[in-house]
C-alpha atoms as a PDB file:
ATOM      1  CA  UNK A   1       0.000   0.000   0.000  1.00  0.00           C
ATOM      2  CA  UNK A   2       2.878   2.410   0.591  1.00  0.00           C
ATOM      3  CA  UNK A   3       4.170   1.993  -2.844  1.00  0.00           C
ATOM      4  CA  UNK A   4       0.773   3.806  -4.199  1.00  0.00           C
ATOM      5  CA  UNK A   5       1.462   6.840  -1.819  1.00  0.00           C
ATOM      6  CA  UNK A   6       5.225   7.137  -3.232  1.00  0.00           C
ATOM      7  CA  UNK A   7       3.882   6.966  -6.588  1.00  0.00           C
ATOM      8  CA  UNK A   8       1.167   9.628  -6.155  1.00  0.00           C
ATOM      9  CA  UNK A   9       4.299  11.676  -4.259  1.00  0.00           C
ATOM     10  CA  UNK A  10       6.865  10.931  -7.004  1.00  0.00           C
ATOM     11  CA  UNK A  11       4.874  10.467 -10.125  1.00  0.00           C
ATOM     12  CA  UNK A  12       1.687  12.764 -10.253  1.00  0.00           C
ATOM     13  CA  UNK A  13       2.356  15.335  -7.850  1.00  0.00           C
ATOM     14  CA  UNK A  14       4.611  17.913 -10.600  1.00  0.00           C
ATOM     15  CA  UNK A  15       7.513  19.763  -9.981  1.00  0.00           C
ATOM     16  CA  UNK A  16       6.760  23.273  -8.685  1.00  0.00           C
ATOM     17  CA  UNK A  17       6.963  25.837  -6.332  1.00  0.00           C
ATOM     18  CA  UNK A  18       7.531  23.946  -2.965  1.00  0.00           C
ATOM     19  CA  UNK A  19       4.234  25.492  -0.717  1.00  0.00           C
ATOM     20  CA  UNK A  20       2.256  23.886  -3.772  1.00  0.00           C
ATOM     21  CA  UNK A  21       4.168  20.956  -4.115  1.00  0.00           C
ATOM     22  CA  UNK A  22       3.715  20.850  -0.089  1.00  0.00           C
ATOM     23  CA  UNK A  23       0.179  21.340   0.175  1.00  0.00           C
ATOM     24  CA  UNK A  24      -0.842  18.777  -2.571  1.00  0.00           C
ATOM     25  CA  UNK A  25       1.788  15.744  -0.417  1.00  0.00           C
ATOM     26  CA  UNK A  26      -0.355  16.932   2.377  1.00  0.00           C
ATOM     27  CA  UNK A  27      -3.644  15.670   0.586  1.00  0.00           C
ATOM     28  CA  UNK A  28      -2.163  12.861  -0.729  1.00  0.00           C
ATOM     29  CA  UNK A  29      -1.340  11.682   2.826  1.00  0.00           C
ATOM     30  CA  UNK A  30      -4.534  12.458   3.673  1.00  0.00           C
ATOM     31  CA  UNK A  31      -6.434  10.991   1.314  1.00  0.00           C
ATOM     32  CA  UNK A  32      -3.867   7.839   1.449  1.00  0.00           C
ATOM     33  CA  UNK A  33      -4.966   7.791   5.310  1.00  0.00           C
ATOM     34  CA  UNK A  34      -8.309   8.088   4.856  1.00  0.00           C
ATOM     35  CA  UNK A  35      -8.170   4.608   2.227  1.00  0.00           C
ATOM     36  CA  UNK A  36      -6.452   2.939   4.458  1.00  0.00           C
ATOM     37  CA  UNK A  37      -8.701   3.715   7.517  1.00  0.00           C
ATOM     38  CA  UNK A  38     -11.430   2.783   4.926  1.00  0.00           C
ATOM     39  CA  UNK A  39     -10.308  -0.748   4.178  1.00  0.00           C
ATOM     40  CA  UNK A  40      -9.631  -1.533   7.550  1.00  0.00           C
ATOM     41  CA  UNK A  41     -12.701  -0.714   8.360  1.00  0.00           C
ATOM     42  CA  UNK A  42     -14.128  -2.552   5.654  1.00  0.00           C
ATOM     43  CA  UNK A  43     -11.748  -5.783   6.599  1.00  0.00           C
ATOM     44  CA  UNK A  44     -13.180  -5.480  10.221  1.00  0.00           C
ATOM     45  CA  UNK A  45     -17.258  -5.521   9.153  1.00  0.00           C
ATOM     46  CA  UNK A  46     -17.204  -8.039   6.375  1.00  0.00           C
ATOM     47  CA  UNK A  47     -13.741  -9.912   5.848  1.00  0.00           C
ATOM     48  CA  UNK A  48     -13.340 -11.044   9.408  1.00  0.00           C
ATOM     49  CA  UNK A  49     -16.997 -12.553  10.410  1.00  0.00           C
ATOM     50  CA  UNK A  50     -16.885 -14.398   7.290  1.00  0.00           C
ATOM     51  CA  UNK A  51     -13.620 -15.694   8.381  1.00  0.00           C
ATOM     52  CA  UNK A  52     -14.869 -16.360  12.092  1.00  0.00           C
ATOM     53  CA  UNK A  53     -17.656 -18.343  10.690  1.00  0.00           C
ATOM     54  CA  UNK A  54     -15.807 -20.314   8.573  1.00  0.00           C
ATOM     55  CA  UNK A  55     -13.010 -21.272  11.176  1.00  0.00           C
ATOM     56  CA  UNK A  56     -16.292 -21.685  13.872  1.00  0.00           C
ATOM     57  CA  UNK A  57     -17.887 -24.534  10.808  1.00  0.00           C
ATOM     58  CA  UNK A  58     -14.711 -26.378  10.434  1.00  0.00           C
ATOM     59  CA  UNK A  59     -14.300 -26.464  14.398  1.00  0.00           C
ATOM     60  CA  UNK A  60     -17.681 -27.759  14.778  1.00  0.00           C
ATOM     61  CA  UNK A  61     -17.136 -30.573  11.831  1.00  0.00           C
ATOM     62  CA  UNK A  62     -13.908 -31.888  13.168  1.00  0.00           C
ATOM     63  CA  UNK A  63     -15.033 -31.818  17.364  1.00  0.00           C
ATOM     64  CA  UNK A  64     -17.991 -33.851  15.173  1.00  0.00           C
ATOM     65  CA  UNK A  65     -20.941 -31.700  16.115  1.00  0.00           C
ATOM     66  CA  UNK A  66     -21.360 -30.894  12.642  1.00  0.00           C
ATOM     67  CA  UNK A  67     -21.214 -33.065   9.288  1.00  0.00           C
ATOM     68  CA  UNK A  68     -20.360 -31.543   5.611  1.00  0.00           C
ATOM     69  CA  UNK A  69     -23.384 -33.669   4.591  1.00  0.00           C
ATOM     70  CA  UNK A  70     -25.455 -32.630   6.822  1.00  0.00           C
ATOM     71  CA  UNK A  71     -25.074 -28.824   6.015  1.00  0.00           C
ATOM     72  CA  UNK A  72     -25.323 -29.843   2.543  1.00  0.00           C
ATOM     73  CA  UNK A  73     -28.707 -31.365   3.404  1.00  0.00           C
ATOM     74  CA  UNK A  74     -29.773 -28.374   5.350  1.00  0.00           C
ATOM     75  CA  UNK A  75     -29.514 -25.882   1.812  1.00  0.00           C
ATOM     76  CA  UNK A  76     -30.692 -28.322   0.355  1.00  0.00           C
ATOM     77  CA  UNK A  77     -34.090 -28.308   2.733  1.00  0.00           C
ATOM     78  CA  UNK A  78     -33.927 -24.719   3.102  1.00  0.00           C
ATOM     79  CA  UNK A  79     -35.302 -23.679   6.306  1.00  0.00           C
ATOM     80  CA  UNK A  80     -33.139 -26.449   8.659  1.00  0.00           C
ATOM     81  CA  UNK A  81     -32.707 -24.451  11.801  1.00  0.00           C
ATOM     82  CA  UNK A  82     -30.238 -26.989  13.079  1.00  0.00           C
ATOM     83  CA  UNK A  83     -27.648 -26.595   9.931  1.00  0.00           C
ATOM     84  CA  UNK A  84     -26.134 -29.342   9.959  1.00  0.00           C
ATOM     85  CA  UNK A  85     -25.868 -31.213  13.064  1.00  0.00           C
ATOM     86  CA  UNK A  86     -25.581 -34.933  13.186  1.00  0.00           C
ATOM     87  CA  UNK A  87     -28.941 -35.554  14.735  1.00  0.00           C
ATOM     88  CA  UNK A  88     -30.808 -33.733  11.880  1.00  0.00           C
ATOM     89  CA  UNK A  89     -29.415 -36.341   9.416  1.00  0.00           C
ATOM     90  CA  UNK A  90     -31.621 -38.827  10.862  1.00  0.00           C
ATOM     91  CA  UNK A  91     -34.798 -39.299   9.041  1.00  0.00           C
ATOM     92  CA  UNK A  92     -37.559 -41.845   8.726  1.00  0.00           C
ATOM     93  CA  UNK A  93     -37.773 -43.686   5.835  1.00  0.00           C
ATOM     94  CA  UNK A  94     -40.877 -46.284   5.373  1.00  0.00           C
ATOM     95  CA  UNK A  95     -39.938 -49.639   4.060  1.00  0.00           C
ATOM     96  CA  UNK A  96     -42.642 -51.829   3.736  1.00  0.00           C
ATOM     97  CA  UNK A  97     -44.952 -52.387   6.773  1.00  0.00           C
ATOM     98  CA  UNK A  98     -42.458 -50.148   9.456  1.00  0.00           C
ATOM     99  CA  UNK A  99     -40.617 -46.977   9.567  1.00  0.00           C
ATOM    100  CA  UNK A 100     -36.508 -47.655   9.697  1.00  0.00           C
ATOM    101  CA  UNK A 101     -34.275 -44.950  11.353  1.00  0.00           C
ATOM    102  CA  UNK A 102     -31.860 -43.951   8.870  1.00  0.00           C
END
């Protein structure tokens, strides 16, 4: 990121009188603050829950209160509050004359 502020300083920014050449390294800080602040902020709100959920799923899955399938099943379904879990895998399936756990 600090190689885009020493182009903007070094490449746009012309040659001139130094109180101009001053005043427009000034913005260019500023505005080279401000982006940063601004995808920091943006890492913080989206980048890191997504991350956070995705480390909390694979946690779940391998302690084994979760199953891939099982999540799979749940889109699938759409509307499976449990998401996932191993018990929710378990349905009733009729074979012949009585209902067999599956």
């Amino acid at each position: 990121m600090r190689s885009v502020l020493v182009w903007i300083v070094f490449g746009i920014i012309p040659e001139g009188p130094w109180l101009l050449r001053y005043i427009f390294m000034t913005c260019a800080f500023a505005g080279y603050f401000a982006l940063v602040t601004y995808l920091s902020v943006l890492w913080r709100d989206i980048i890191d829950p997504a991350c956070a959920a995705a480390t909390q799923f694979i946690e779940s899955v391998m302690v084994g209160k979760k199953t891939i399938a099982g999540v799979l099943l749940g889109f699938l379904r759409r509307g499976n509050s449990d998401s996932g879990s191993i018990d929710s895998e378990k349905q009733d399936v009729k074979v012949g004359n009585g209902a067999v756990q599956v």
